[in-house]
Protein backbone atom coordinates (compact mmCIF):
# COMPACT_ATOMS: atom_id res chain seq x y z
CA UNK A 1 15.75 -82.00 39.76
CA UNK A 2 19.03 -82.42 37.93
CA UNK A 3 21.00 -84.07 40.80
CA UNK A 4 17.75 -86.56 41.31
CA UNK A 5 17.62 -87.72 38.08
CA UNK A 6 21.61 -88.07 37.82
CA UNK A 7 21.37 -90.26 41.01
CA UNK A 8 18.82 -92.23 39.24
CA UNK A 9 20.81 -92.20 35.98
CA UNK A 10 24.12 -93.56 37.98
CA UNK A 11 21.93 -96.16 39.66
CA UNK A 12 20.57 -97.26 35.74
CA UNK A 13 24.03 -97.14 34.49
CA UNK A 14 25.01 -99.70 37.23
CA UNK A 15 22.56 -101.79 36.91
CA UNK A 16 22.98 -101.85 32.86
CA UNK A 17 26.50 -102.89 33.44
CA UNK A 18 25.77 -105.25 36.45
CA UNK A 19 23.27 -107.06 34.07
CA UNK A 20 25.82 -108.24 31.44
CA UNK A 21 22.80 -108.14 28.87
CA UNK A 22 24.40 -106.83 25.60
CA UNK A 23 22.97 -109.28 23.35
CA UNK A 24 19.59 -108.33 23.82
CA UNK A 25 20.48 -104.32 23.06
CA UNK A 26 22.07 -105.69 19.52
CA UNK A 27 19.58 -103.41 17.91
CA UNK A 28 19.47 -100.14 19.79
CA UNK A 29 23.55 -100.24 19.81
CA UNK A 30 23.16 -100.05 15.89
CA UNK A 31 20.30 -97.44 16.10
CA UNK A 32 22.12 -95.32 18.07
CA UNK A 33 25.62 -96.10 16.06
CA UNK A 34 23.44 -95.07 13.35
CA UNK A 35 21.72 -92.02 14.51
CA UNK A 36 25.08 -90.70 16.18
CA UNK A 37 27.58 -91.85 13.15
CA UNK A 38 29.64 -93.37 15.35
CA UNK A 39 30.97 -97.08 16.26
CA UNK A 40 31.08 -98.67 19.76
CA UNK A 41 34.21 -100.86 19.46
CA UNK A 42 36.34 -103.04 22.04
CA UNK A 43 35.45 -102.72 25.36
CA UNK A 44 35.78 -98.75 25.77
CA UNK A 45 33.04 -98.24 23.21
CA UNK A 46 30.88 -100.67 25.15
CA UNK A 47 31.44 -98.82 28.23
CA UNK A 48 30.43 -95.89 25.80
CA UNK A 49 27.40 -97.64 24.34
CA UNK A 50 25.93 -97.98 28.14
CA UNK A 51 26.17 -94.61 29.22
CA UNK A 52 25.43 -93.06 26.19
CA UNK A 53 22.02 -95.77 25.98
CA UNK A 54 21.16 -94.93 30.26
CA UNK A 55 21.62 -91.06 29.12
CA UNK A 56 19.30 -91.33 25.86
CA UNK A 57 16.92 -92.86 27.74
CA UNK A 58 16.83 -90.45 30.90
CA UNK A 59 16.73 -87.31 28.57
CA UNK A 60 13.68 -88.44 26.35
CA UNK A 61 12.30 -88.85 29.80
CA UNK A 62 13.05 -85.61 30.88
CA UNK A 63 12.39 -84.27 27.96
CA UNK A 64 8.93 -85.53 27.12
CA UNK A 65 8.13 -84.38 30.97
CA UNK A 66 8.97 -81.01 30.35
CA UNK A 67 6.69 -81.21 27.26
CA UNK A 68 4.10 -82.89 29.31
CA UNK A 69 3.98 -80.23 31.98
CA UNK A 70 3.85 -77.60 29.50
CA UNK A 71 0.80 -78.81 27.67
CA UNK A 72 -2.69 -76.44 27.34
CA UNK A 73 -4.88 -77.32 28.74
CA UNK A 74 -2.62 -78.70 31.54
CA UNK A 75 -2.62 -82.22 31.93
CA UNK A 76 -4.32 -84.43 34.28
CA UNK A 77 -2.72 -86.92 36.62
CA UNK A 78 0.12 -87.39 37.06
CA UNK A 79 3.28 -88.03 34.29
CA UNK A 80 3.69 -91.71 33.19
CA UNK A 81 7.37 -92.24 31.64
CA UNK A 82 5.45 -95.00 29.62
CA UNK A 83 3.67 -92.66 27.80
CA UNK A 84 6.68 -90.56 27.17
CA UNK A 85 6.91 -91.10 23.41
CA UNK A 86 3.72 -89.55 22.71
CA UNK A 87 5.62 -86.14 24.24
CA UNK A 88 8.89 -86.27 22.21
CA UNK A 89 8.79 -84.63 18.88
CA UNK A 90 12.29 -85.01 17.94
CA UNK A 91 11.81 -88.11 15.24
CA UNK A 92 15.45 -89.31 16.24
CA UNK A 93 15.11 -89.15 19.94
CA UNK A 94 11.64 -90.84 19.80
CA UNK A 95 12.81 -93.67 17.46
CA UNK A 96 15.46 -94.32 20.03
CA UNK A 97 13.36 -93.86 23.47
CA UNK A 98 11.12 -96.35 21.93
CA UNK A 99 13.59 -99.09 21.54
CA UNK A 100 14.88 -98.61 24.18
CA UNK A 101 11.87 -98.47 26.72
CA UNK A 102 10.67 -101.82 25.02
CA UNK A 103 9.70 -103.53 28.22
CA UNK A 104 11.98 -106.56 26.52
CA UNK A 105 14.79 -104.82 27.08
CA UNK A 106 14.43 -102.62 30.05
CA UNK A 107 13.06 -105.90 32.50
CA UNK A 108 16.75 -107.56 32.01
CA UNK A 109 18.09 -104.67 32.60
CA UNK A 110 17.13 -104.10 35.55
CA UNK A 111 15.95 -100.38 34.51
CA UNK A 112 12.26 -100.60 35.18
CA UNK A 113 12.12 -99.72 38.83
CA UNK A 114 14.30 -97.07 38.26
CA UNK A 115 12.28 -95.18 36.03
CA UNK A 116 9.06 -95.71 38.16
């Protein structure tokens, strides 16, 4: 499982960077400058920001699937990454999945088809 969603993680991360897009993640960078106390600055802390955004957004989905699959009663259907939010109880985590699954900002991104 880890090695699948790392290949899907490295495919995100390419396509975040092949998208050129950074305007429209103005206010997730300073969420997550925020929530991590730190500053991405020059062009190593944008390389930074986009792997630290692809992995944020790949571990609230892993995380809110293990909290999905470990539900009683057990859940029904299958899991929906959509709905991952309503599985994350970390307030931080689920302030930041939620910006950043904004279907705004994950269409230009290219980021969509990788998490179906």
């Amino acid at each position: 499982m880890a090695r699948l969603l790392a290949s899907y993680a490295r495919d995100g991360l390419a396509r975040v960077e092949a998208s050129g897009n950074a305007t429209s993640l103005t206010a997730v960078r300073s969420a997550l400058e925020e929530a991590l106390g730190v500053r991405f600055e020059g062009e190593r802390g944008a390389a930074f920001f986009r792997s630290t955004l692809v992995q944020t957004l790949f571990y609230a989905v892993f995380s809110a699937w293990v909290l999905w699959a470990r539900q009683t009663p057990a859940p029904n259907g299958p899991f929906d990454w959509r709905t991952a939010v309503w599985h994350l109880r970390a307030s931080v985590l689920r302030a930041l999945f939620q910006q950043l699954s904004d279907p705004g900002r994950l269409q230009p991104l290219g980021l969509v088809e990788v998490l179906d």
